[in-house]
Every structure is written in C-alpha cells, then in structure tokens.
PDB file of N, CA and C in Angstrom:
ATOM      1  N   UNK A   1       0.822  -1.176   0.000  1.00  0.00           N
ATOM      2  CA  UNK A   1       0.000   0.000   0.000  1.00  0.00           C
ATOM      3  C   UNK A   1       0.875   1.251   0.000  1.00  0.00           C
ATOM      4  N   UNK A   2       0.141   2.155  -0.478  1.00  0.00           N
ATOM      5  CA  UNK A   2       0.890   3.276  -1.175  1.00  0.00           C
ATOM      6  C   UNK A   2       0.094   4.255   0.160  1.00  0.00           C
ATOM      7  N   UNK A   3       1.121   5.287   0.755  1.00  0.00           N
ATOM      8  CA  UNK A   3       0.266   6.407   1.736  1.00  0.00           C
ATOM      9  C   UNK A   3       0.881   7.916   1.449  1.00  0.00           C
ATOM     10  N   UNK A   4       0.045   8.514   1.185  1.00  0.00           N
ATOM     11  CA  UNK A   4      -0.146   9.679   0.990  1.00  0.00           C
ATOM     12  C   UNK A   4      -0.275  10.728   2.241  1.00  0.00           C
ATOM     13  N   UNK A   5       0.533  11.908   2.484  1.00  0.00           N
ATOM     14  CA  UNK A   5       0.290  12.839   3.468  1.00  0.00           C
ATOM     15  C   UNK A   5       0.284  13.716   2.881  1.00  0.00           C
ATOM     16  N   UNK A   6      -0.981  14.647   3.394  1.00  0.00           N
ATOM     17  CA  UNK A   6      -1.318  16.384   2.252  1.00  0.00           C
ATOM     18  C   UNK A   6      -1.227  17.128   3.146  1.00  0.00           C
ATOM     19  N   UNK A   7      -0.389  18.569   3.314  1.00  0.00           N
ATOM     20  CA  UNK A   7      -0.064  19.238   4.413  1.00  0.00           C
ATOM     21  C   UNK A   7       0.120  20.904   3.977  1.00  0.00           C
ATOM     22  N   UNK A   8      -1.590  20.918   3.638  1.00  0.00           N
ATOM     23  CA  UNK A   8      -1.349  22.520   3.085  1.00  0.00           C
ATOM     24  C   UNK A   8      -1.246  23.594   3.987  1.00  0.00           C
ATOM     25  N   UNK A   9      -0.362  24.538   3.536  1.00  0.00           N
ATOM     26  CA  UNK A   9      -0.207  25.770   4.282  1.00  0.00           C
ATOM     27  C   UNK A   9      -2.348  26.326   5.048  1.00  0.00           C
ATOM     28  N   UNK A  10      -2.993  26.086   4.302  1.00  0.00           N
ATOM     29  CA  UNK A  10      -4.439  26.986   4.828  1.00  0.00           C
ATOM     30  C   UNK A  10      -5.135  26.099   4.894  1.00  0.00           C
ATOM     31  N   UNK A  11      -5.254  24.770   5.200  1.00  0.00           N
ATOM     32  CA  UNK A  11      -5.765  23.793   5.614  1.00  0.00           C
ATOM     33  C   UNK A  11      -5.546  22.659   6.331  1.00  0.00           C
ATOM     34  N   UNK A  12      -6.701  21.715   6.959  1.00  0.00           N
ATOM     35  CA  UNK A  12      -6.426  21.273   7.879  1.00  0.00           C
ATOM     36  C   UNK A  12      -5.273  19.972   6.750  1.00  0.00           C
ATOM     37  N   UNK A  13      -4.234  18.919   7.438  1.00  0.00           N
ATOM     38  CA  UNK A  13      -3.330  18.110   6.919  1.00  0.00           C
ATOM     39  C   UNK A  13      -4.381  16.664   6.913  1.00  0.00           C
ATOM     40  N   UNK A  14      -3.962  15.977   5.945  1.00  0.00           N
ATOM     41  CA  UNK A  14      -4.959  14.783   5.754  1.00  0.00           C
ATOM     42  C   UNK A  14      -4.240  13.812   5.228  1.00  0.00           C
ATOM     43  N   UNK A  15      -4.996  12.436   4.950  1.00  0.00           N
ATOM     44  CA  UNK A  15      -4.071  11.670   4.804  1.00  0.00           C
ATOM     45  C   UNK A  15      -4.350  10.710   3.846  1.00  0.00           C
ATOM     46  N   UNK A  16      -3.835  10.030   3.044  1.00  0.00           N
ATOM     47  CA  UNK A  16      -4.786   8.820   2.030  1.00  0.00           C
ATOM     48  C   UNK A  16      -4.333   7.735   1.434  1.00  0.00           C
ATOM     49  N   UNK A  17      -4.749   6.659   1.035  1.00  0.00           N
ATOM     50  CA  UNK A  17      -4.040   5.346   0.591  1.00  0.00           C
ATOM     51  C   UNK A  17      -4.205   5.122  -0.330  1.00  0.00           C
ATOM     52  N   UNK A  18      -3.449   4.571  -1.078  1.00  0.00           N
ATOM     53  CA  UNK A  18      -3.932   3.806  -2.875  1.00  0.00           C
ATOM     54  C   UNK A  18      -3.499   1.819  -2.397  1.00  0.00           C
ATOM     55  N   UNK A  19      -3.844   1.648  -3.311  1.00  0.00           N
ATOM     56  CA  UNK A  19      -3.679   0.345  -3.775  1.00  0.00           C
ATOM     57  C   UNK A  19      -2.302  -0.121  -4.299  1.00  0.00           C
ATOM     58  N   UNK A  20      -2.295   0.121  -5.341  1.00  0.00           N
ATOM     59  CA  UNK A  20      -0.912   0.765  -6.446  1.00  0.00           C
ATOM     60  C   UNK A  20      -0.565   2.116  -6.752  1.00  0.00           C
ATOM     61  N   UNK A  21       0.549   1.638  -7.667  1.00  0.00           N
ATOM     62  CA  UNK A  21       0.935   2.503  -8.327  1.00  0.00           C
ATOM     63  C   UNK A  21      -0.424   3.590  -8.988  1.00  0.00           C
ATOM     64  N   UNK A  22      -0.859   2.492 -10.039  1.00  0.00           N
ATOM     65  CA  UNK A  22      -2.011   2.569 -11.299  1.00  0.00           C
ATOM     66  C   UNK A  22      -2.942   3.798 -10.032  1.00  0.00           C
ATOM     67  N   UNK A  23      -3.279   2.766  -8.558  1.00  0.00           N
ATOM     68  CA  UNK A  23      -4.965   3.661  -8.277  1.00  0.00           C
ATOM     69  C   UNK A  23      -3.953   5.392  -7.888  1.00  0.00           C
ATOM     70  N   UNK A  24      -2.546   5.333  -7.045  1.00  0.00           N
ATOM     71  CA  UNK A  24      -2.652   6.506  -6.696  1.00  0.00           C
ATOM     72  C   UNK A  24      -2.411   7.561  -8.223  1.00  0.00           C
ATOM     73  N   UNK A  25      -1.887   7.268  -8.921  1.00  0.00           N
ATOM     74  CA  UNK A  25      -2.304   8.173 -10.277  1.00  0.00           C
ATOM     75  C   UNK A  25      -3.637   8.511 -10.534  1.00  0.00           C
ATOM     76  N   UNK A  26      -4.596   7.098 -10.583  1.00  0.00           N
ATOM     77  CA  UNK A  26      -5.932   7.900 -10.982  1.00  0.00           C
ATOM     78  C   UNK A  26      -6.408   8.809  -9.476  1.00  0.00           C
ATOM     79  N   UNK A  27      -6.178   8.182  -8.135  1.00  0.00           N
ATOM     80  CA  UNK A  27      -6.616   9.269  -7.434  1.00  0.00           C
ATOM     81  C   UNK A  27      -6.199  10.968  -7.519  1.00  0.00           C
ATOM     82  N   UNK A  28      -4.617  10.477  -7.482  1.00  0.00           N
ATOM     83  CA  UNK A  28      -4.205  12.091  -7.892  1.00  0.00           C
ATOM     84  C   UNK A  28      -4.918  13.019  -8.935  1.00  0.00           C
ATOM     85  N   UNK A  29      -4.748  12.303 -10.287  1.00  0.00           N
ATOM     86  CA  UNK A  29      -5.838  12.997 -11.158  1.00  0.00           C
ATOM     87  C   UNK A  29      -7.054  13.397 -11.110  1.00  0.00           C
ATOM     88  N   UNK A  30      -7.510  12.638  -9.528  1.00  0.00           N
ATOM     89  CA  UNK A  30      -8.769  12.699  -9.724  1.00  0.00           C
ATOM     90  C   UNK A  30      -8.935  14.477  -8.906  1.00  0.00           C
ATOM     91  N   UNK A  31      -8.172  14.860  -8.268  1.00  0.00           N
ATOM     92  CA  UNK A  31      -7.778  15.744  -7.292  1.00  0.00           C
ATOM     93  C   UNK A  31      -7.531  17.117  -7.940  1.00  0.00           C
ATOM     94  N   UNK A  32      -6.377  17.000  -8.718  1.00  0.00           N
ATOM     95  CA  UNK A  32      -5.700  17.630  -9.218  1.00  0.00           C
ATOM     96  C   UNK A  32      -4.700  17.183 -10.093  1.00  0.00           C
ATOM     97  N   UNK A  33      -5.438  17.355 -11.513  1.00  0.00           N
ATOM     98  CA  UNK A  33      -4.786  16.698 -12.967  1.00  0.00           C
ATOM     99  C   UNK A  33      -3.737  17.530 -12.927  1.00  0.00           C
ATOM    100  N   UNK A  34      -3.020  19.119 -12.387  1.00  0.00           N
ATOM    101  CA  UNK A  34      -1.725  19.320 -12.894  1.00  0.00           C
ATOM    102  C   UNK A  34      -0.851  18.708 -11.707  1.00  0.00           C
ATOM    103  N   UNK A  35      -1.413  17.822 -10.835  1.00  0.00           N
ATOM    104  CA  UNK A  35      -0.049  17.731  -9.553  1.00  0.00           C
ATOM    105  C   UNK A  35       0.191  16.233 -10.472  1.00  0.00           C
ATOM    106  N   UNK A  36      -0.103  15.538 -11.006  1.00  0.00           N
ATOM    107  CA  UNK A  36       0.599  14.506 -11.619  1.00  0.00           C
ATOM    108  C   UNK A  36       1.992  14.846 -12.066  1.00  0.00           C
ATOM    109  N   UNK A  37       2.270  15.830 -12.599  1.00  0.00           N
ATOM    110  CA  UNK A  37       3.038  16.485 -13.570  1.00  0.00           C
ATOM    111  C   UNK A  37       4.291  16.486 -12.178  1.00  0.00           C
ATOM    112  N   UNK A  38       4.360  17.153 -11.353  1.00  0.00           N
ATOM    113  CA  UNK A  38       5.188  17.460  -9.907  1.00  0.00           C
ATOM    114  C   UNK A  38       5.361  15.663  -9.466  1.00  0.00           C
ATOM    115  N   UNK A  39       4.840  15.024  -9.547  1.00  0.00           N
ATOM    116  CA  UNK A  39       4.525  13.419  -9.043  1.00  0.00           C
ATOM    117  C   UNK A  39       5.547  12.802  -9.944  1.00  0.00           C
ATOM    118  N   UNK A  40       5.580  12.751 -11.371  1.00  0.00           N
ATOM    119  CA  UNK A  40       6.402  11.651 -12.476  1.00  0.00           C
ATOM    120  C   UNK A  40       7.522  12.144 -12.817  1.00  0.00           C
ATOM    121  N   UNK A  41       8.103  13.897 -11.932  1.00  0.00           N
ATOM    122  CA  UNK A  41       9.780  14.008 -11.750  1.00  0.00           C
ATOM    123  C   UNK A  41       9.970  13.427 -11.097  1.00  0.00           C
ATOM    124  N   UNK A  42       9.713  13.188 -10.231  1.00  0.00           N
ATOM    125  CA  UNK A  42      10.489  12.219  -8.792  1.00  0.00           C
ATOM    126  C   UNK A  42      10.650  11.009  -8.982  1.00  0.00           C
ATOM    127  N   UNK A  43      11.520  10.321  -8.346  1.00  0.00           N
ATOM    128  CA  UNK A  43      11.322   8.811  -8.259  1.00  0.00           C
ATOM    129  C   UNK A  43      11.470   8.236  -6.183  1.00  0.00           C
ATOM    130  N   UNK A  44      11.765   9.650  -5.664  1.00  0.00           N
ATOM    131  CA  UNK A  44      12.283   9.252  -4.453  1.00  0.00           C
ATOM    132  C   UNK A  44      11.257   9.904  -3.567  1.00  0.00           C
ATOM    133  N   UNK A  45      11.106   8.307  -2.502  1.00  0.00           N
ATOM    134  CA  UNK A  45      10.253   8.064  -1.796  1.00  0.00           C
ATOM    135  C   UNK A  45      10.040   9.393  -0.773  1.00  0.00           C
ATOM    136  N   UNK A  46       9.115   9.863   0.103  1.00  0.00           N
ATOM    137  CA  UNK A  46       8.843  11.118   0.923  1.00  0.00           C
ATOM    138  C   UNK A  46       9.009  12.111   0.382  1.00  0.00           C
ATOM    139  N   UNK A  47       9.080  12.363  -1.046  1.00  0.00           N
ATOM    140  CA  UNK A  47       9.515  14.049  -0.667  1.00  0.00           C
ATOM    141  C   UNK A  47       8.745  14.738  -1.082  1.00  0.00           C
ATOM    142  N   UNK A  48       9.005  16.018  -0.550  1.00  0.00           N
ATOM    143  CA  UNK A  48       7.738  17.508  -0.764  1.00  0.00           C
ATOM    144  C   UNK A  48       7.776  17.421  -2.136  1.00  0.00           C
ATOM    145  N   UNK A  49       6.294  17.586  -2.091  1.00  0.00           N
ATOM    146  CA  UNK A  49       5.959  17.953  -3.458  1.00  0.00           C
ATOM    147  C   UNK A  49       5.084  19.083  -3.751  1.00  0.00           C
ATOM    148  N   UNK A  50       4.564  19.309  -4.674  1.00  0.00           N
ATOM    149  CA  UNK A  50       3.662  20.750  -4.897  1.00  0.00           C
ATOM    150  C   UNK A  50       3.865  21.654  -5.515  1.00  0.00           C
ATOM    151  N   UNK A  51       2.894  22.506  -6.089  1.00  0.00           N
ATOM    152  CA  UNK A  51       3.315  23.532  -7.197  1.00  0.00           C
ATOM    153  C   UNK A  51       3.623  24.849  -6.570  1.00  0.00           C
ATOM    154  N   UNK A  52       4.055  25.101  -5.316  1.00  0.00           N
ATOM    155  CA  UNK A  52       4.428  25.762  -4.235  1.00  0.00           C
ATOM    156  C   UNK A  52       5.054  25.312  -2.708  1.00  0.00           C
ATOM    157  N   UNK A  53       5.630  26.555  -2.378  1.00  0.00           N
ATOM    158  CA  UNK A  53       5.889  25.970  -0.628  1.00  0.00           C
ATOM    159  C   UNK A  53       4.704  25.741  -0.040  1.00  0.00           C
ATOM    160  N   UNK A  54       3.677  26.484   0.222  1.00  0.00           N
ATOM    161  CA  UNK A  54       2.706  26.005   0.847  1.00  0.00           C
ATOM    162  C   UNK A  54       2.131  24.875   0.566  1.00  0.00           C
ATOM    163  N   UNK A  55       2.182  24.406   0.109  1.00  0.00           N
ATOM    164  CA  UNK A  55       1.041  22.776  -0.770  1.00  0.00           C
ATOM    165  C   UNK A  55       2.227  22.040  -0.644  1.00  0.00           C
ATOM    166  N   UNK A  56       2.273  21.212   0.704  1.00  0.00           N
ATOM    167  CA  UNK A  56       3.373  19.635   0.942  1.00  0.00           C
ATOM    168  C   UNK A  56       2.447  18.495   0.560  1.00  0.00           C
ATOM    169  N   UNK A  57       3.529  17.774  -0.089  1.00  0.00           N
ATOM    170  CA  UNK A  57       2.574  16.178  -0.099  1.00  0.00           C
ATOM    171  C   UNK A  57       4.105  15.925   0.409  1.00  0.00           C
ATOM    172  N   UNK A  58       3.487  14.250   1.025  1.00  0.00           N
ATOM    173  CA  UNK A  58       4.679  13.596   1.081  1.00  0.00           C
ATOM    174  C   UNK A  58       4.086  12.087   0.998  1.00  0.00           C
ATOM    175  N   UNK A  59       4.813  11.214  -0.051  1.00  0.00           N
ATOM    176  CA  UNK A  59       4.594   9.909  -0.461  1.00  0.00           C
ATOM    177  C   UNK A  59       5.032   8.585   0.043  1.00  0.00           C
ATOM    178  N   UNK A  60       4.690   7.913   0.966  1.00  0.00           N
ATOM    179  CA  UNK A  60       5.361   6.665   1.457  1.00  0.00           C
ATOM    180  C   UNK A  60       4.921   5.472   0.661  1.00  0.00           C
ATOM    181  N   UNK A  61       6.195   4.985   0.305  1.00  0.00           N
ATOM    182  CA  UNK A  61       5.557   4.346  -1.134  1.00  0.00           C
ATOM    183  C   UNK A  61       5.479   2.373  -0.442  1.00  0.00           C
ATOM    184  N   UNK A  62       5.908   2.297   0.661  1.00  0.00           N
ATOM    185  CA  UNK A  62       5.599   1.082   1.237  1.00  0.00           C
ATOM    186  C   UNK A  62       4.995   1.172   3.140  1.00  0.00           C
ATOM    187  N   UNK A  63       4.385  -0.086   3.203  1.00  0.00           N
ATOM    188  CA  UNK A  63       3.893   0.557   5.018  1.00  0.00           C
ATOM    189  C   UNK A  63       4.972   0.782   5.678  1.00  0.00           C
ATOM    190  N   UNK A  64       5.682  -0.375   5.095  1.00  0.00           N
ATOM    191  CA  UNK A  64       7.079   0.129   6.364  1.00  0.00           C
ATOM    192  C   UNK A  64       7.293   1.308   5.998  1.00  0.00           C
ATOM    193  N   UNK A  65       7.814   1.692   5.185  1.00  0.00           N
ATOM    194  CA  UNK A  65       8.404   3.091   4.965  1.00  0.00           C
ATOM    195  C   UNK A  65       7.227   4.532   5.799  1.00  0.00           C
ATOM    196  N   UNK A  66       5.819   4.215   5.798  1.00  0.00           N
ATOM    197  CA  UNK A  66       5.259   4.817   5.881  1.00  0.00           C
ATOM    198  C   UNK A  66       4.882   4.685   7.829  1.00  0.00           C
ATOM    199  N   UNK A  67       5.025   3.738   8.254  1.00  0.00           N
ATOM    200  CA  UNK A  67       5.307   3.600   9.539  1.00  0.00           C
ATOM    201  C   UNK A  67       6.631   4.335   9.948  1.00  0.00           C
ATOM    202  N   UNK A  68       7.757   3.780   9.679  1.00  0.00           N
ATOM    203  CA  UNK A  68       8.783   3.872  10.347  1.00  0.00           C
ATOM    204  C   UNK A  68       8.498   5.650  10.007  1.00  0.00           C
ATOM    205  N   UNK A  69       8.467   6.281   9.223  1.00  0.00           N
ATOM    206  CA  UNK A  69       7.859   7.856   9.103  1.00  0.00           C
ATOM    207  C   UNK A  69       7.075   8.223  10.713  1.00  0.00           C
ATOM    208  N   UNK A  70       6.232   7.795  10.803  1.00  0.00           N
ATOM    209  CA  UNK A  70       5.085   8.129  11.811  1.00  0.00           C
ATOM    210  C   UNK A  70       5.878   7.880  12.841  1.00  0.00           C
ATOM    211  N   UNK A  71       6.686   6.697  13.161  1.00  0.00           N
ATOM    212  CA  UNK A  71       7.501   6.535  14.219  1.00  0.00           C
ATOM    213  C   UNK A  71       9.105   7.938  14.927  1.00  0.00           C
ATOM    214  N   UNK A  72       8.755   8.584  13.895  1.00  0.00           N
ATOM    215  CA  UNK A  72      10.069   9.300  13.516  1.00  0.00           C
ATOM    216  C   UNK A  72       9.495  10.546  14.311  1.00  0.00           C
ATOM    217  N   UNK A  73       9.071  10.866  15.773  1.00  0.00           N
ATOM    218  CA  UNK A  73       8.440  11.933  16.223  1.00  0.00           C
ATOM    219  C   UNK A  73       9.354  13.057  16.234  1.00  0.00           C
ATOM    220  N   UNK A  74      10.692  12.828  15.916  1.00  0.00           N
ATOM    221  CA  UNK A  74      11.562  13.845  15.633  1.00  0.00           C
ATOM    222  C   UNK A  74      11.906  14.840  14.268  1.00  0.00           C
ATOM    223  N   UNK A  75      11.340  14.184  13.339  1.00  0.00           N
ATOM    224  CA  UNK A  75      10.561  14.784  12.087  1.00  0.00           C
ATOM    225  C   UNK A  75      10.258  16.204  11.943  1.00  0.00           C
ATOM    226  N   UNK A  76      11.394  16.739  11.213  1.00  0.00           N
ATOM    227  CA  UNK A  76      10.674  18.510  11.383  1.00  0.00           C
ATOM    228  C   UNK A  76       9.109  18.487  10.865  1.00  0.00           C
ATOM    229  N   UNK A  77       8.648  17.693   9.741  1.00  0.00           N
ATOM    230  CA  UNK A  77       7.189  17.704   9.259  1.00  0.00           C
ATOM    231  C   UNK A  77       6.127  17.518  10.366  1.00  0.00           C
ATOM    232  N   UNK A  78       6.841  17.114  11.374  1.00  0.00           N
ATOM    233  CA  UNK A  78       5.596  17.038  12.000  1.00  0.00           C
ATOM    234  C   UNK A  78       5.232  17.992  13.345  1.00  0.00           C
ATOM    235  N   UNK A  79       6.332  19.033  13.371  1.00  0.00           N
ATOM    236  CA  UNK A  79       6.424  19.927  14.125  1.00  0.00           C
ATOM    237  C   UNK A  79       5.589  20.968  14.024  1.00  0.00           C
ATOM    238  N   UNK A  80       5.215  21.772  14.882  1.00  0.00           N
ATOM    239  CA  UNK A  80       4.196  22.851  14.883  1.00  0.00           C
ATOM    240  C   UNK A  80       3.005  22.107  14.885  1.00  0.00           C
ATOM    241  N   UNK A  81       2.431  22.213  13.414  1.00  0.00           N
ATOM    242  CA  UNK A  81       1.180  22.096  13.244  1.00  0.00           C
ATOM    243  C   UNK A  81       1.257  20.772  12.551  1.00  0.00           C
ATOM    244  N   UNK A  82       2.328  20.261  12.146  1.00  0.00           N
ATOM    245  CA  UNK A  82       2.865  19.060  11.117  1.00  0.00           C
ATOM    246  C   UNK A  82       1.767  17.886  12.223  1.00  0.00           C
ATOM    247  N   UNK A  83       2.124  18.137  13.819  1.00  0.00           N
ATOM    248  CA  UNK A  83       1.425  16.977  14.453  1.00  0.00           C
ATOM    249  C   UNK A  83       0.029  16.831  14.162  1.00  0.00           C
ATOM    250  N   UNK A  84      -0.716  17.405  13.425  1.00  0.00           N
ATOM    251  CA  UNK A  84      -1.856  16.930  12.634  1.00  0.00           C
ATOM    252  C   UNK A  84      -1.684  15.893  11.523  1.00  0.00           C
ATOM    253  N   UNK A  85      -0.712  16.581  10.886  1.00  0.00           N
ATOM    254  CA  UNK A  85      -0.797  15.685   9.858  1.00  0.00           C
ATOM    255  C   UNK A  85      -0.084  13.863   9.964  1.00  0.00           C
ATOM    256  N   UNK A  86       0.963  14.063  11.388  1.00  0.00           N
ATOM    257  CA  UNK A  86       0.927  12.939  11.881  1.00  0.00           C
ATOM    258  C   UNK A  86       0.039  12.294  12.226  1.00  0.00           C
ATOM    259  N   UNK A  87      -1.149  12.786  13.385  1.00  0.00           N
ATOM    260  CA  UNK A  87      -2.094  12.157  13.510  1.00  0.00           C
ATOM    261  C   UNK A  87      -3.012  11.564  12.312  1.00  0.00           C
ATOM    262  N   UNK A  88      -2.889  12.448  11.097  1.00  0.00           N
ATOM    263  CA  UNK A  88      -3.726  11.794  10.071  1.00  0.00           C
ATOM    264  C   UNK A  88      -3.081  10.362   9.203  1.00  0.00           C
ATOM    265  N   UNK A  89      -1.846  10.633   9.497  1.00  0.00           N
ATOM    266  CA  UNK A  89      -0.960   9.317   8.877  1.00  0.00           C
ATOM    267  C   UNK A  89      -1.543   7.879   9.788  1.00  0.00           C
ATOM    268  N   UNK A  90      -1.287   8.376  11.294  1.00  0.00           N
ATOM    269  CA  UNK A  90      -1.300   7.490  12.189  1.00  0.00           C
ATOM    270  C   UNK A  90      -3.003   7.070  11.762  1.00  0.00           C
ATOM    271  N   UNK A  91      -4.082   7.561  11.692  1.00  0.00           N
ATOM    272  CA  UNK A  91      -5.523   7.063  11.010  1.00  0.00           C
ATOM    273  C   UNK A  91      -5.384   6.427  10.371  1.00  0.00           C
ATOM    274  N   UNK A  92      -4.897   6.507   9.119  1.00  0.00           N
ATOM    275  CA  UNK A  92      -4.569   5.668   8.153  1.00  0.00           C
ATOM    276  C   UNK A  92      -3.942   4.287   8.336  1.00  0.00           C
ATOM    277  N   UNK A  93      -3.253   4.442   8.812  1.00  0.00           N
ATOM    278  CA  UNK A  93      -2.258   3.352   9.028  1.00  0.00           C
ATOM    279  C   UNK A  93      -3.071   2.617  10.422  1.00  0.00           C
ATOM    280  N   UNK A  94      -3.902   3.239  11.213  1.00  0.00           N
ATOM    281  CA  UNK A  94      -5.201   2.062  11.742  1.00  0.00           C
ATOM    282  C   UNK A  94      -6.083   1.375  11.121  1.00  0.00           C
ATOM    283  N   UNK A  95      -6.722   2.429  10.147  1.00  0.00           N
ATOM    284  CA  UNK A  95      -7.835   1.609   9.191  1.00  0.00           C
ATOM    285  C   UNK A  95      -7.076   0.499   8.342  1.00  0.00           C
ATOM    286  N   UNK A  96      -6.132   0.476   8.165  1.00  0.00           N
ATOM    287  CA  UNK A  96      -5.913  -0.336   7.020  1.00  0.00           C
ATOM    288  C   UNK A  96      -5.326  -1.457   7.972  1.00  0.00           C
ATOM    289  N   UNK A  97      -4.703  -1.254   9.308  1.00  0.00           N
ATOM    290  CA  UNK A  97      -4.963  -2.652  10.033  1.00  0.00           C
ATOM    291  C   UNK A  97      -3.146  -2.712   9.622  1.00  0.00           C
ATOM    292  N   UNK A  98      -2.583  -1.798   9.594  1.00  0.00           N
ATOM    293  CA  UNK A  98      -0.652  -1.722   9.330  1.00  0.00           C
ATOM    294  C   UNK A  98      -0.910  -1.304  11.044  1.00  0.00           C
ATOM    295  N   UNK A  99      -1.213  -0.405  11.951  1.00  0.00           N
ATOM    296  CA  UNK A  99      -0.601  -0.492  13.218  1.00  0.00           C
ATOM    297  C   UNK A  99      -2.364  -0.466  14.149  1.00  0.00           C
ATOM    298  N   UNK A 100      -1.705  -1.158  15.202  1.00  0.00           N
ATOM    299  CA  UNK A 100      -2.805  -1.440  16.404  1.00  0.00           C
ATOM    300  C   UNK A 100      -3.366  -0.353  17.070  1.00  0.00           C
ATOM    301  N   UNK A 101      -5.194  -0.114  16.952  1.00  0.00           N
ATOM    302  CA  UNK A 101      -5.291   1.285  17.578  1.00  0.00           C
ATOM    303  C   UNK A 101      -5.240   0.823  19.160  1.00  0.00           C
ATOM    304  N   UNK A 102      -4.249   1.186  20.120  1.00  0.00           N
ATOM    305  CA  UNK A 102      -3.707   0.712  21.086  1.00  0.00           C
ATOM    306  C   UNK A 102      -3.757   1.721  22.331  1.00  0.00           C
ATOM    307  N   UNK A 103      -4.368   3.021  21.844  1.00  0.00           N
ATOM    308  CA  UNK A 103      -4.529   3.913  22.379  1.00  0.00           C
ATOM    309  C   UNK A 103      -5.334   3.780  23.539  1.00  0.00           C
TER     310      UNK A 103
END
C-alpha cells in the first residue's frame, strides 16, 4: 500500500491510501490533474511535493516506509502544526490494520 500525506499551508493536513501505483495516479488525477506532472519528476520516496511551498505532499511508497515515518516523532514535518498531519498518517495506518489502535 501506497500512503499519501497532504499538508497545506491553509488547511487542515490529511491523509490517504492507494492500492498501487495505477490507483494513486488515478486518485491524484482525480484531485488535481496538474499535480501529476510534480509526481512523475520524482522517483524518491517522501519528498515535498507541490506547485508551491505552501502545498506539501509527502509519499510513502511502502507501510514500512510509511510507519517507520510516523515513528520518527523527531521529524521537522511534523512539528508545529505538522502533528496533525501525523495524527492523520497514524488514522490511516489504523484503518488499514498496518498499526494497532492501542490507544
């Protein structure tokens, strides 16, 4: 599973999963057909993306990768206000049954 973190400057940070490769393209498109374009320079896993500073994505392209992230509370991303968008990773990664809601 593919996990997605959206961490805009004027909104609340959120979080989302694909299947593959194939679904997170059509989701992206489904969102925003020019952020594909910012998506198929990269090939490397987490990094900011967006057609500005304000508009972060960040891509964990396996659970581990996308756990051991969430585990990382030392993470400038998740500082300030970033700890939202941790918490929205950490959702994700309950529903889909990758970590125990243990809380």
């Amino acid at each position: 599973m593919i996990f997605v973190v959206e961490i805009p400057e004027h909104a609340e940070p959120s979080a989302w999963f694909a299947f593959s490769v194939d679904d997170l393209v059509r989701k992206i498109e489904a969102r925003d057909p020019r952020a594909w374009g910012a998506l198929s320079e990269t090939a490397e896993p987490a990094r900011d993306l967006g057609s500005a500073p304000q508009d972060r994505c960040r891509i964990y392209w396996t659970e581990a990768e996308a756990t051991a992230a969430f585990e990382r509370s030392h993470d400038p991303v998740w500082q300030g206000r970033g700890w939202r968008a941790r918490w929205a990773l950490r959702d994700q990664l309950v529903a889909t049954d990758v970590l125990a809601d243990d809380l």
